[in-house]
PDB file of N, CA and C in Angstrom:
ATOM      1  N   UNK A   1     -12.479   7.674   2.503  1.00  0.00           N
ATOM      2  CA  UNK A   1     -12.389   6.717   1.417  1.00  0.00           C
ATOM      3  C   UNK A   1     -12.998   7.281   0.138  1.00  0.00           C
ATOM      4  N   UNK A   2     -14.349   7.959   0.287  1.00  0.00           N
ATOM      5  CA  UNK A   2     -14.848   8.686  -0.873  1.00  0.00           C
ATOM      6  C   UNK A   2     -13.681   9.331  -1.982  1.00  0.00           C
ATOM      7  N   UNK A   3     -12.526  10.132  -1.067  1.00  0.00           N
ATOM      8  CA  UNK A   3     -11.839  10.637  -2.080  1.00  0.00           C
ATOM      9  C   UNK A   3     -10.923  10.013  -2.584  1.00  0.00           C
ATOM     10  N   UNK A   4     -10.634   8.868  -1.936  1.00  0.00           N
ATOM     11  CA  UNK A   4      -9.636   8.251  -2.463  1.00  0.00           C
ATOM     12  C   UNK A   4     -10.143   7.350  -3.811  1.00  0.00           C
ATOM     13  N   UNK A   5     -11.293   7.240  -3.731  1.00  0.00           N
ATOM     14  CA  UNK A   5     -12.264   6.369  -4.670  1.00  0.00           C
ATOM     15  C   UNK A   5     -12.367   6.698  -5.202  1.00  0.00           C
ATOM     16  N   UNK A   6     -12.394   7.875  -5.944  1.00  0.00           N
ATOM     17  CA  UNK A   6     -12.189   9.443  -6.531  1.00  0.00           C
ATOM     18  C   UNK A   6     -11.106   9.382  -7.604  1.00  0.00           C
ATOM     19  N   UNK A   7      -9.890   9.310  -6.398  1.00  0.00           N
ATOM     20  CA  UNK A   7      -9.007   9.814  -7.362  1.00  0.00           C
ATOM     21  C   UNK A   7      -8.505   8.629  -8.315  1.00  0.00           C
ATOM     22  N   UNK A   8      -8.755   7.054  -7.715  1.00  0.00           N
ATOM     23  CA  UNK A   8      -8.626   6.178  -8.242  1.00  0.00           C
ATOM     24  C   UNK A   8      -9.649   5.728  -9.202  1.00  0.00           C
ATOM     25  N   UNK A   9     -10.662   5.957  -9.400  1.00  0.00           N
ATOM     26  CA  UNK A   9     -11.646   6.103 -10.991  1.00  0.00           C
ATOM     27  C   UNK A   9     -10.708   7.111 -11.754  1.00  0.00           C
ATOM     28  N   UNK A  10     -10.337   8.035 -11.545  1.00  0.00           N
ATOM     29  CA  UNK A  10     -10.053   9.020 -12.473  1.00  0.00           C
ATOM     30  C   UNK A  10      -8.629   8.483 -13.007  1.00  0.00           C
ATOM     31  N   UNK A  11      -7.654   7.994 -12.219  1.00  0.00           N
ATOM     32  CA  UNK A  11      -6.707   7.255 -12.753  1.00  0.00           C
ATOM     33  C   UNK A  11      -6.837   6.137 -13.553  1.00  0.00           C
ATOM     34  N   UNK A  12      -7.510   5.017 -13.015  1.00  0.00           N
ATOM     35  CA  UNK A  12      -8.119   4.136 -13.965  1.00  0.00           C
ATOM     36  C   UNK A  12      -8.764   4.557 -15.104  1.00  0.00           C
ATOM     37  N   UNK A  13      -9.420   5.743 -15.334  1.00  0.00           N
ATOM     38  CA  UNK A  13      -9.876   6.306 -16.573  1.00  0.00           C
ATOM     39  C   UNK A  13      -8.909   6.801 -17.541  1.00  0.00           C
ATOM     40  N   UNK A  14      -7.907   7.814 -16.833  1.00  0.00           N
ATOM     41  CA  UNK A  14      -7.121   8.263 -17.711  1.00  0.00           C
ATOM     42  C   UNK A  14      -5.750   7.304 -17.921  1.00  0.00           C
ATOM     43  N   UNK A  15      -5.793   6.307 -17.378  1.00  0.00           N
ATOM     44  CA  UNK A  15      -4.666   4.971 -17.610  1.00  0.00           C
ATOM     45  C   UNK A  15      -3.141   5.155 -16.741  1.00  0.00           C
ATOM     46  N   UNK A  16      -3.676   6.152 -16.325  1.00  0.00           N
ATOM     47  CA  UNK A  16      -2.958   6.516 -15.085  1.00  0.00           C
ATOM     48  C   UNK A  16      -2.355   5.314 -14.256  1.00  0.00           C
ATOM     49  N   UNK A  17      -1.207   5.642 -13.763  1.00  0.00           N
ATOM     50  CA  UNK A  17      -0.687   4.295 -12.289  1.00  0.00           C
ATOM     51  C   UNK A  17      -0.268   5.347 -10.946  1.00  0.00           C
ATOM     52  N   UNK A  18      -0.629   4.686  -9.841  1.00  0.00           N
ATOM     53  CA  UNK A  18      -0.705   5.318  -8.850  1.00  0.00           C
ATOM     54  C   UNK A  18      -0.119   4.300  -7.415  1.00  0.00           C
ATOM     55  N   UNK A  19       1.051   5.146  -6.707  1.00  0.00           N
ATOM     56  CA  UNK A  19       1.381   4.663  -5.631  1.00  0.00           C
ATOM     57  C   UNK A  19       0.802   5.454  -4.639  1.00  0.00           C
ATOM     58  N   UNK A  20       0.365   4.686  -3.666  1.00  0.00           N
ATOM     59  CA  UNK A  20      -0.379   4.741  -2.551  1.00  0.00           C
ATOM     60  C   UNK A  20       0.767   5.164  -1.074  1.00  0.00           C
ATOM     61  N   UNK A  21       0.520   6.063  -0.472  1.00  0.00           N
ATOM     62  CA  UNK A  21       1.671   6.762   0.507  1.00  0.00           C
ATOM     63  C   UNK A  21       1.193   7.227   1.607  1.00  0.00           C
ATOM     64  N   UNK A  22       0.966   6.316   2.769  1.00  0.00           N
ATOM     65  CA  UNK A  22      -0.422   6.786   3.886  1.00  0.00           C
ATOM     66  C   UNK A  22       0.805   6.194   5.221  1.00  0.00           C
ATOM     67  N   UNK A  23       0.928   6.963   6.184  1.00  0.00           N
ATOM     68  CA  UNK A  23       1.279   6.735   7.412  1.00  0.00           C
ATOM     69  C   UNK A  23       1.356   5.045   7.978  1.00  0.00           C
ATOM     70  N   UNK A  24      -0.727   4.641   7.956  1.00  0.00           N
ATOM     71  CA  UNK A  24      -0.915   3.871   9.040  1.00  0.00           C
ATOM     72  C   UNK A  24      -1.134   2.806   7.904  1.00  0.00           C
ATOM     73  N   UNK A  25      -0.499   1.459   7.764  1.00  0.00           N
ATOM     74  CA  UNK A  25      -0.940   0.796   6.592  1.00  0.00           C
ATOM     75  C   UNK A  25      -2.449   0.557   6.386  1.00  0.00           C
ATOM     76  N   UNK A  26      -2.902  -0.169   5.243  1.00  0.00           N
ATOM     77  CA  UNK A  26      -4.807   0.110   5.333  1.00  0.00           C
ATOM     78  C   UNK A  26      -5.042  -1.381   5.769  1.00  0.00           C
ATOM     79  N   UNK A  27      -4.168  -2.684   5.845  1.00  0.00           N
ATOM     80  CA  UNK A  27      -4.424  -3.232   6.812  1.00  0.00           C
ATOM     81  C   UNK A  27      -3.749  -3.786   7.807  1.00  0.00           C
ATOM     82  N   UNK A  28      -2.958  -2.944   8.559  1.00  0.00           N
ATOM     83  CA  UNK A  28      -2.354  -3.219  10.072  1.00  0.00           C
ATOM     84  C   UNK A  28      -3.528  -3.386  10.986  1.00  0.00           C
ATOM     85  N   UNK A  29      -2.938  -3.734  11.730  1.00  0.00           N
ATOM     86  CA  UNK A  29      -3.965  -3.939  13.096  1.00  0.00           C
ATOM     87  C   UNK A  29      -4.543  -3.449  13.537  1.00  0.00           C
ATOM     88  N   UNK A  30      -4.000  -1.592  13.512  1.00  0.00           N
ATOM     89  CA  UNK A  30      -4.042  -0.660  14.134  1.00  0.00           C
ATOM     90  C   UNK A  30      -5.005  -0.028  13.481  1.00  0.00           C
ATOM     91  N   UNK A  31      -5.403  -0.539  12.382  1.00  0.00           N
ATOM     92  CA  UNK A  31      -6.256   0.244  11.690  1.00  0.00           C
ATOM     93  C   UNK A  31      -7.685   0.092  12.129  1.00  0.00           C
ATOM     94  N   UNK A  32      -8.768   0.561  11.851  1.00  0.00           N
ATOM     95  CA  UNK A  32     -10.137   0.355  11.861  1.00  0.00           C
ATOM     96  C   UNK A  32     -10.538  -0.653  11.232  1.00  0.00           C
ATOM     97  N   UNK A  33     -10.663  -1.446  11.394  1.00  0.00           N
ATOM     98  CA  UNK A  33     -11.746  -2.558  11.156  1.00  0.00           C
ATOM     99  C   UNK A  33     -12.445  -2.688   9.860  1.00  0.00           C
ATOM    100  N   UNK A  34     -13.454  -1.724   9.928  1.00  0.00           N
ATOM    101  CA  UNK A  34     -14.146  -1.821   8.578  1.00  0.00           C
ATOM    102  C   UNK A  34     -13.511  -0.601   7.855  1.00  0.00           C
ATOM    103  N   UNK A  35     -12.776   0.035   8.225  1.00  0.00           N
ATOM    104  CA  UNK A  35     -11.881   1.097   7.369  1.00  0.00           C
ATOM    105  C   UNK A  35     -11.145  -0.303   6.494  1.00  0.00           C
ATOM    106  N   UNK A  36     -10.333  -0.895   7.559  1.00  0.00           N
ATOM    107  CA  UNK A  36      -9.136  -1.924   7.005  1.00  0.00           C
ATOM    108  C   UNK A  36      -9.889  -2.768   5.280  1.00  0.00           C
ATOM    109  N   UNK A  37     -11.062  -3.399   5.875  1.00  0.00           N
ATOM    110  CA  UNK A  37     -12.001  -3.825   4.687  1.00  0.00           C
ATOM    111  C   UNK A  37     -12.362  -2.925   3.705  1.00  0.00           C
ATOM    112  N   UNK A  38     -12.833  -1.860   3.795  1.00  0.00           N
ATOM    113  CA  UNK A  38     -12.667  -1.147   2.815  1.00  0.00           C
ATOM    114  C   UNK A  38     -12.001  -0.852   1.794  1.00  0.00           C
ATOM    115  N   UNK A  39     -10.090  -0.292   2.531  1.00  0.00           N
ATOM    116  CA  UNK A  39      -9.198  -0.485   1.848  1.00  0.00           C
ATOM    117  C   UNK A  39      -8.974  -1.189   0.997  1.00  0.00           C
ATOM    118  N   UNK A  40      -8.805  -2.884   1.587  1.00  0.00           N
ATOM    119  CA  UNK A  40      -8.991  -4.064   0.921  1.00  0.00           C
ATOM    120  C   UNK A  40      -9.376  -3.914  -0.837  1.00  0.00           C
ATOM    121  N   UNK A  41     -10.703  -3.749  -0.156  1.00  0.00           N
ATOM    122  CA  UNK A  41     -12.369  -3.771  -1.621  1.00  0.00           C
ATOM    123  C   UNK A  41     -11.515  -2.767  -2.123  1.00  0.00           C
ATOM    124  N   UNK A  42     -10.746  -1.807  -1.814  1.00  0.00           N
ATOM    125  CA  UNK A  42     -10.525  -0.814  -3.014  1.00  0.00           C
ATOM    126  C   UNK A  42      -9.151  -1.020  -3.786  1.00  0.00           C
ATOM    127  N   UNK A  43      -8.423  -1.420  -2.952  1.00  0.00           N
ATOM    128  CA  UNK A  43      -6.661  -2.279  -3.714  1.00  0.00           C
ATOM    129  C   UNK A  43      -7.189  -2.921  -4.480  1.00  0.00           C
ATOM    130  N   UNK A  44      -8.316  -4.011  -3.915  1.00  0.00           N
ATOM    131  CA  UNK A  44      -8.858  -5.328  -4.935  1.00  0.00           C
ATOM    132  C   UNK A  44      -9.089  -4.966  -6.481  1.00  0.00           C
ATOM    133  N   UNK A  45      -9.684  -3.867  -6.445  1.00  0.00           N
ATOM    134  CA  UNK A  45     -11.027  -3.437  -7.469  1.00  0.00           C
ATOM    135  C   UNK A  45      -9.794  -2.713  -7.891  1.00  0.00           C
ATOM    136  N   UNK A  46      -9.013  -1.739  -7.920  1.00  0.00           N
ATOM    137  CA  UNK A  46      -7.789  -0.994  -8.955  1.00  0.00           C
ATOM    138  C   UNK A  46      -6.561  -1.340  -8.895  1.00  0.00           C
ATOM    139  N   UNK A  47      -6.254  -2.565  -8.948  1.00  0.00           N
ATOM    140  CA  UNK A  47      -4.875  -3.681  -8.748  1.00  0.00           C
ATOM    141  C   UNK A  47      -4.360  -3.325  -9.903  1.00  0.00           C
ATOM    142  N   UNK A  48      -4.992  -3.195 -11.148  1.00  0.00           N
ATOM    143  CA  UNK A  48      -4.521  -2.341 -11.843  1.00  0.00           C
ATOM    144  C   UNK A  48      -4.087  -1.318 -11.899  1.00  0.00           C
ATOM    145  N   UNK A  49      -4.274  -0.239 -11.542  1.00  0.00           N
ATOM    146  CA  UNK A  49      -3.969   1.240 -11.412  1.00  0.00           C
ATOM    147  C   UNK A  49      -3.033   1.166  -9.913  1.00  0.00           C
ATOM    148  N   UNK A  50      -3.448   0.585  -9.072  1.00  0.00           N
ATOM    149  CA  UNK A  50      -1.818   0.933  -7.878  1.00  0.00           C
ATOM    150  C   UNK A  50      -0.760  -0.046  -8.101  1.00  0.00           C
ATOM    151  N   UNK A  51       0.095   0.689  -8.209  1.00  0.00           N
ATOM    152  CA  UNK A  51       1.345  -0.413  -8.624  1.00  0.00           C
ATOM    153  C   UNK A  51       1.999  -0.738  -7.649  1.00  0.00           C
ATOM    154  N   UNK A  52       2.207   0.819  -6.241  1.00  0.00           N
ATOM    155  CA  UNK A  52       3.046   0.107  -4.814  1.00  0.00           C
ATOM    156  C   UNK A  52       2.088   0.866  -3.804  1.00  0.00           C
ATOM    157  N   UNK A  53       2.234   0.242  -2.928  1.00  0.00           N
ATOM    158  CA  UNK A  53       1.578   0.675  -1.702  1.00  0.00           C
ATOM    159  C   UNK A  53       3.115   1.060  -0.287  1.00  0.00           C
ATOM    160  N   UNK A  54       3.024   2.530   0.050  1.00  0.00           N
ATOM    161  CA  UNK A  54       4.092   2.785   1.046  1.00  0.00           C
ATOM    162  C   UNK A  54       3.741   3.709   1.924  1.00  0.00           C
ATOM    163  N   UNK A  55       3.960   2.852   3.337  1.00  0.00           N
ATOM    164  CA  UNK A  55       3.857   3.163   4.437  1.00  0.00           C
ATOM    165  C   UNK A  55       5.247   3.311   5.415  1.00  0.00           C
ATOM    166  N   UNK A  56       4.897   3.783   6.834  1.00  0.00           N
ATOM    167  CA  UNK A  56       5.637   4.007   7.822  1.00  0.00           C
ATOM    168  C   UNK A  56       4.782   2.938   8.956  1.00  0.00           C
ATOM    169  N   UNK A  57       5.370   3.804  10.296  1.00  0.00           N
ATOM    170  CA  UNK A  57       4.508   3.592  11.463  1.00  0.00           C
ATOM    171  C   UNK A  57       5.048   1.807  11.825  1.00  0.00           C
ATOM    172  N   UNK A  58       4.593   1.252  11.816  1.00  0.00           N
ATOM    173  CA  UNK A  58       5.325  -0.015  12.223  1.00  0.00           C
ATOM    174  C   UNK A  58       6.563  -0.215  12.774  1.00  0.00           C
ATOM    175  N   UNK A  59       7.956   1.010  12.594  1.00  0.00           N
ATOM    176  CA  UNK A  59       8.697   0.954  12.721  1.00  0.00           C
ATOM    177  C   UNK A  59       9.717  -0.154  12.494  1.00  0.00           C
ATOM    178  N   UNK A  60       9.537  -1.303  11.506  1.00  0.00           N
ATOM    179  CA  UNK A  60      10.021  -2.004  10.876  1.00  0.00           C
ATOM    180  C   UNK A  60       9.967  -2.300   9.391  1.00  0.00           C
ATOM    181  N   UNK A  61      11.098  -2.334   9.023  1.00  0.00           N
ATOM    182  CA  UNK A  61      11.671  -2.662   7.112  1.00  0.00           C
ATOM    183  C   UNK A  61      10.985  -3.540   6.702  1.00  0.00           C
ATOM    184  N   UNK A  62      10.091  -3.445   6.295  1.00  0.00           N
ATOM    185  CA  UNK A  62       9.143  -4.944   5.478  1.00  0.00           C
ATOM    186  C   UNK A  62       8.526  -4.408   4.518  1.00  0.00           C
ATOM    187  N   UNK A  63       8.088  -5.655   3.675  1.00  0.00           N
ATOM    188  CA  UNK A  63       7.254  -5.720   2.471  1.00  0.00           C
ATOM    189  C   UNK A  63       6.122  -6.736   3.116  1.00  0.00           C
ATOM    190  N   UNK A  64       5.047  -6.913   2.124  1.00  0.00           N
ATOM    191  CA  UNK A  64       4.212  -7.903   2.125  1.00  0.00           C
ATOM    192  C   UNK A  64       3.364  -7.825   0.986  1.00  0.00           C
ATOM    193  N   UNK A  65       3.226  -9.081   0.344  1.00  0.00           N
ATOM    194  CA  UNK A  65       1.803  -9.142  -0.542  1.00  0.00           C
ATOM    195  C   UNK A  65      -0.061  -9.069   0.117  1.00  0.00           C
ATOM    196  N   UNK A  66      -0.388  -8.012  -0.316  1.00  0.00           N
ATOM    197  CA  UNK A  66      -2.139  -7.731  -0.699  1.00  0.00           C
ATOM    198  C   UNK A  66      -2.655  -9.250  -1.346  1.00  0.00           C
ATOM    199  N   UNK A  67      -3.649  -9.889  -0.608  1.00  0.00           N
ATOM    200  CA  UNK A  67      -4.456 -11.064  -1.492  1.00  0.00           C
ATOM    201  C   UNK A  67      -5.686 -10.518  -1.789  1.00  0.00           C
ATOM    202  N   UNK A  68      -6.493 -11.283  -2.628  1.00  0.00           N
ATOM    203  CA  UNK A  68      -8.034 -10.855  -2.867  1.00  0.00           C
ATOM    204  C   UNK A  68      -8.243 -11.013  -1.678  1.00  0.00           C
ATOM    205  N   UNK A  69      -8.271 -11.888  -1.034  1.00  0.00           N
ATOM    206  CA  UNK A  69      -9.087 -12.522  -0.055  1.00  0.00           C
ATOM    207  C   UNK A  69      -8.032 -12.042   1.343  1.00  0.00           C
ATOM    208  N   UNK A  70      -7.821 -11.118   2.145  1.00  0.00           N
ATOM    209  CA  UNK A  70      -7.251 -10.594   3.291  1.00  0.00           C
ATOM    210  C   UNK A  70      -7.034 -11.829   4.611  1.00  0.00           C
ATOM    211  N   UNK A  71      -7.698 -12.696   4.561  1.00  0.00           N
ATOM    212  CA  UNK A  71      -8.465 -13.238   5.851  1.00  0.00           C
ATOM    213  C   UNK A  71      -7.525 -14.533   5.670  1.00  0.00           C
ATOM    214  N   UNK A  72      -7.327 -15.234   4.230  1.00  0.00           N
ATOM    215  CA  UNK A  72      -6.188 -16.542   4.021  1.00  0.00           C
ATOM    216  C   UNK A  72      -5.156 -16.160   3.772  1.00  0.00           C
ATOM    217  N   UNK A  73      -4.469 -15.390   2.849  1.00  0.00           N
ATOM    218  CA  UNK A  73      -3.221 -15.258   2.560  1.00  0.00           C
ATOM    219  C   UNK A  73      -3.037 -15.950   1.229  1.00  0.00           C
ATOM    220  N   UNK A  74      -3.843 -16.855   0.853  1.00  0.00           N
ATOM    221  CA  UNK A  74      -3.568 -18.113  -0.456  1.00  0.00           C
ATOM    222  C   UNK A  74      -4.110 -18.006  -1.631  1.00  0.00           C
ATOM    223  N   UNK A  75      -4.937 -16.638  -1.565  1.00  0.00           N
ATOM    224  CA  UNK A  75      -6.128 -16.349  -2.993  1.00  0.00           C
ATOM    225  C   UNK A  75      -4.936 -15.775  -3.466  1.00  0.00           C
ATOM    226  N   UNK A  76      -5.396 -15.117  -4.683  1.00  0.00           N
ATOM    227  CA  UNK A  76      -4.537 -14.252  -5.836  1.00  0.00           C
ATOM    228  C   UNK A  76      -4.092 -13.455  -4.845  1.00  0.00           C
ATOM    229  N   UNK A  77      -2.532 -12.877  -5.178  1.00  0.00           N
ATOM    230  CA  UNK A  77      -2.362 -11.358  -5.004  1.00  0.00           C
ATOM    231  C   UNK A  77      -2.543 -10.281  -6.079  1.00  0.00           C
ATOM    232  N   UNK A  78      -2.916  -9.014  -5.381  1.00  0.00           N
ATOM    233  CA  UNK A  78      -3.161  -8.162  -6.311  1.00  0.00           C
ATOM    234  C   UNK A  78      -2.440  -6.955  -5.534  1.00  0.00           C
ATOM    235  N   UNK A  79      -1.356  -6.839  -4.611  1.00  0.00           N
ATOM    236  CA  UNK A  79      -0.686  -5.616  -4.390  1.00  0.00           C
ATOM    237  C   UNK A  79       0.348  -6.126  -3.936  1.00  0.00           C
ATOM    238  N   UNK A  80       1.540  -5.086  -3.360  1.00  0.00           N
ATOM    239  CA  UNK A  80       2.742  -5.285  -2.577  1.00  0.00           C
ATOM    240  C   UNK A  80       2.462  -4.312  -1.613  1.00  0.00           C
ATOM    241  N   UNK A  81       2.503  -4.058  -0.591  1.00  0.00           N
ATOM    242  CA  UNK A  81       3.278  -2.813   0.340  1.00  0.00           C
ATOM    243  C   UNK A  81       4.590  -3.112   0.973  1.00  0.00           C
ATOM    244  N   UNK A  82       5.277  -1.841   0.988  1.00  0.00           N
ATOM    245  CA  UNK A  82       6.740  -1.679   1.392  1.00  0.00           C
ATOM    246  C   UNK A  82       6.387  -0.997   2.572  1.00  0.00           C
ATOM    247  N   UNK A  83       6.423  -1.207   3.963  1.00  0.00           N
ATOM    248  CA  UNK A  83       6.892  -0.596   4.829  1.00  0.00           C
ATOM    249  C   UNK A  83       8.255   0.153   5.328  1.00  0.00           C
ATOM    250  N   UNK A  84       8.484   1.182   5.306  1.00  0.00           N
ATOM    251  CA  UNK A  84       9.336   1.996   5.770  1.00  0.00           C
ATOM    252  C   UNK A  84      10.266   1.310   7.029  1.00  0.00           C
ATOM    253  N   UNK A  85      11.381   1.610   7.410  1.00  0.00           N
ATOM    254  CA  UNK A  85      12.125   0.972   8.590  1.00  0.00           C
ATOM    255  C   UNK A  85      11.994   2.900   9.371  1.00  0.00           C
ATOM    256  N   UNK A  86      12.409   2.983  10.922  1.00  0.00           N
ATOM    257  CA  UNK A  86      11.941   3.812  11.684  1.00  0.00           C
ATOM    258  C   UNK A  86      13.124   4.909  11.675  1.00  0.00           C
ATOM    259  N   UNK A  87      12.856   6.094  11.901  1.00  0.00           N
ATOM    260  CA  UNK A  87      14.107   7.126  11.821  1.00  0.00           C
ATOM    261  C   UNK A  87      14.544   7.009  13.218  1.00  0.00           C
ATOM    262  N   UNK A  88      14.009   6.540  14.258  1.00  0.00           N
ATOM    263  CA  UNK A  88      14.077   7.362  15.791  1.00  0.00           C
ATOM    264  C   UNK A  88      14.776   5.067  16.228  1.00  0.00           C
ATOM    265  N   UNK A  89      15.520   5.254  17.070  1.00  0.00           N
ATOM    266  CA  UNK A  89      15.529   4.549  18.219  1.00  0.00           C
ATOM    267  C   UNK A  89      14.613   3.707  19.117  1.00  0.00           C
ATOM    268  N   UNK A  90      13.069   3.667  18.228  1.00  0.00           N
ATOM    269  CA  UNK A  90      11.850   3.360  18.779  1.00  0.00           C
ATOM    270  C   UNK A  90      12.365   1.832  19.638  1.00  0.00           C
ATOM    271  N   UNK A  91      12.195   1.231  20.909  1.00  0.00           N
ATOM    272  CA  UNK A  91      12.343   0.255  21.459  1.00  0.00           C
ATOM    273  C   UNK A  91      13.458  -0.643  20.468  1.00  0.00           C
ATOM    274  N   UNK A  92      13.285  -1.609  20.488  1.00  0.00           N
ATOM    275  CA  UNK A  92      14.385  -2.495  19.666  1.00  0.00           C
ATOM    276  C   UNK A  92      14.892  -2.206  18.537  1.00  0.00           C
ATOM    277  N   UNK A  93      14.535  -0.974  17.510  1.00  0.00           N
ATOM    278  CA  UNK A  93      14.662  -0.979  16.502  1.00  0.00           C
ATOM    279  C   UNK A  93      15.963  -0.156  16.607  1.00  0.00           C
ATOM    280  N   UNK A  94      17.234  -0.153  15.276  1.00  0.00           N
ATOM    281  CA  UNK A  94      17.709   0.646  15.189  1.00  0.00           C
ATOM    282  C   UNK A  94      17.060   1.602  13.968  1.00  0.00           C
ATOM    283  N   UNK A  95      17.576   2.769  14.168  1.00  0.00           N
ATOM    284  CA  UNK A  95      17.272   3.875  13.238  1.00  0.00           C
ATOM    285  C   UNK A  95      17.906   3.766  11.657  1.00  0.00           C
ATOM    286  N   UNK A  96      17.037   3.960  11.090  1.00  0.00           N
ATOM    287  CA  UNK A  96      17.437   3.741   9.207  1.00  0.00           C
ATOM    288  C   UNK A  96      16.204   4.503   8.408  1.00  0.00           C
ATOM    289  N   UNK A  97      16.455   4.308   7.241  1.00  0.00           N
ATOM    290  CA  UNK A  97      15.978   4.794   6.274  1.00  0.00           C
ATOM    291  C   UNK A  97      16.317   4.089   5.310  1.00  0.00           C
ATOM    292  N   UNK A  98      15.292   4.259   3.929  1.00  0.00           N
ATOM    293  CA  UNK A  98      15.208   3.967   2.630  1.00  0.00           C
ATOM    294  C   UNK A  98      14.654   4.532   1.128  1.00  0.00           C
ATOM    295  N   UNK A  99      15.622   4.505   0.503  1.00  0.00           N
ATOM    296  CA  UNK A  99      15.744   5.293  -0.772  1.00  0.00           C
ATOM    297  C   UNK A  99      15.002   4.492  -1.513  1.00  0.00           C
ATOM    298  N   UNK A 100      13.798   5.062  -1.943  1.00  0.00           N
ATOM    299  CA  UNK A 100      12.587   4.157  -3.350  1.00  0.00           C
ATOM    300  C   UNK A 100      13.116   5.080  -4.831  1.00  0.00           C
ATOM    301  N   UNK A 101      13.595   4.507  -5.103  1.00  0.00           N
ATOM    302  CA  UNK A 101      13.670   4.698  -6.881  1.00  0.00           C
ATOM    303  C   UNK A 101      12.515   4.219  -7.730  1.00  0.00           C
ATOM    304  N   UNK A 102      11.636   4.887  -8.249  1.00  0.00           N
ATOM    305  CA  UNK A 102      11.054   4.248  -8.861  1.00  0.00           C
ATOM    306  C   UNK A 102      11.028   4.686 -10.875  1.00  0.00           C
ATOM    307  N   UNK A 103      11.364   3.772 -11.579  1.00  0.00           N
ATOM    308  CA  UNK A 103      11.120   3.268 -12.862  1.00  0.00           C
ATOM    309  C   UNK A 103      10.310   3.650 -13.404  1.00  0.00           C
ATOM    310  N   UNK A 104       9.049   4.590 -14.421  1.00  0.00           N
ATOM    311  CA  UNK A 104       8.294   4.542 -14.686  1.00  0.00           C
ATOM    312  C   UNK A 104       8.454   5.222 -16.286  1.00  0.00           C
ATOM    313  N   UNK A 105       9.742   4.773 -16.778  1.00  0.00           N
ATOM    314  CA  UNK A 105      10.139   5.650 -18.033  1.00  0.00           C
ATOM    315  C   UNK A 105      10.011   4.650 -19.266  1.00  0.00           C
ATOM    316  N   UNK A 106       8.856   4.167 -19.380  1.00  0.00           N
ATOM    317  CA  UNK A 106       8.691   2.685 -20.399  1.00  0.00           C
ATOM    318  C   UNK A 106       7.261   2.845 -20.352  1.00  0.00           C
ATOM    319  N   UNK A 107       6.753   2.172 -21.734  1.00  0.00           N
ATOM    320  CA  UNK A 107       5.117   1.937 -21.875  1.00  0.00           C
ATOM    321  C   UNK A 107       4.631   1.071 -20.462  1.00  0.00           C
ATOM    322  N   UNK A 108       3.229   1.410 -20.358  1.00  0.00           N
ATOM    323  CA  UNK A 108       2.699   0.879 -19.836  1.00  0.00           C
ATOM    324  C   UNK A 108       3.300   0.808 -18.310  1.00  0.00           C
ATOM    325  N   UNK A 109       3.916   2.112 -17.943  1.00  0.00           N
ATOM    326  CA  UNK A 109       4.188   2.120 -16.900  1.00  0.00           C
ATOM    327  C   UNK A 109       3.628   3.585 -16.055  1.00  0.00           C
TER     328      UNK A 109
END
């Protein structure tokens, strides 16, 4: 987390925007516990500076909104993550993929 804390001061300094691109989402289930909280405190605190959050591993096509508050669902949001859909045949899933275009050719982007 140190470095990621890192690189996100330095973006927030230089006005930088930053998408986030990690395997295991930072709060799936699967994750650690107080890793998962961590994460949290750190989306919370540079909601500004990350604009998308994208993962895999789940092996299902989803999105979801980041809240302040992780635990209700009903406080502010302050992120999105896009989960990836699975390349492989994993149990029920069929195999797919998805093309992210992303926009960033305008102020303040």
């Amino acid at each position: 987390m140190t470095w990621l804390l890192e690189q996100l001061e330095d973006a927030e300094r230089n006005g930088d925007k930053v998408h986030l691109v990690a395997h295991i989402p930072g709060g799936d289930s699967e994750a650690l516990e107080g890793w998962a909280i961590n994460y949290y405190n750190a989306v919370n605190r540079y909601e500004d500076t990350i604009v998308a959050q994208f993962f895999g591993h789940t092996h299902s096509e989803e999105y979801y909104v980041v809240y302040e508050n992780p635990e209700d669902g009903k406080s502010r949001p302050t992120g999105v993550v896009y989960s990836a859909p699975s390349l492989t045949p994993y149990h029920q899933y069929n195999p797919a993929y998805r093309i992210y275009t992303i926009d960033g050719n305008y102020p303040g982007s």
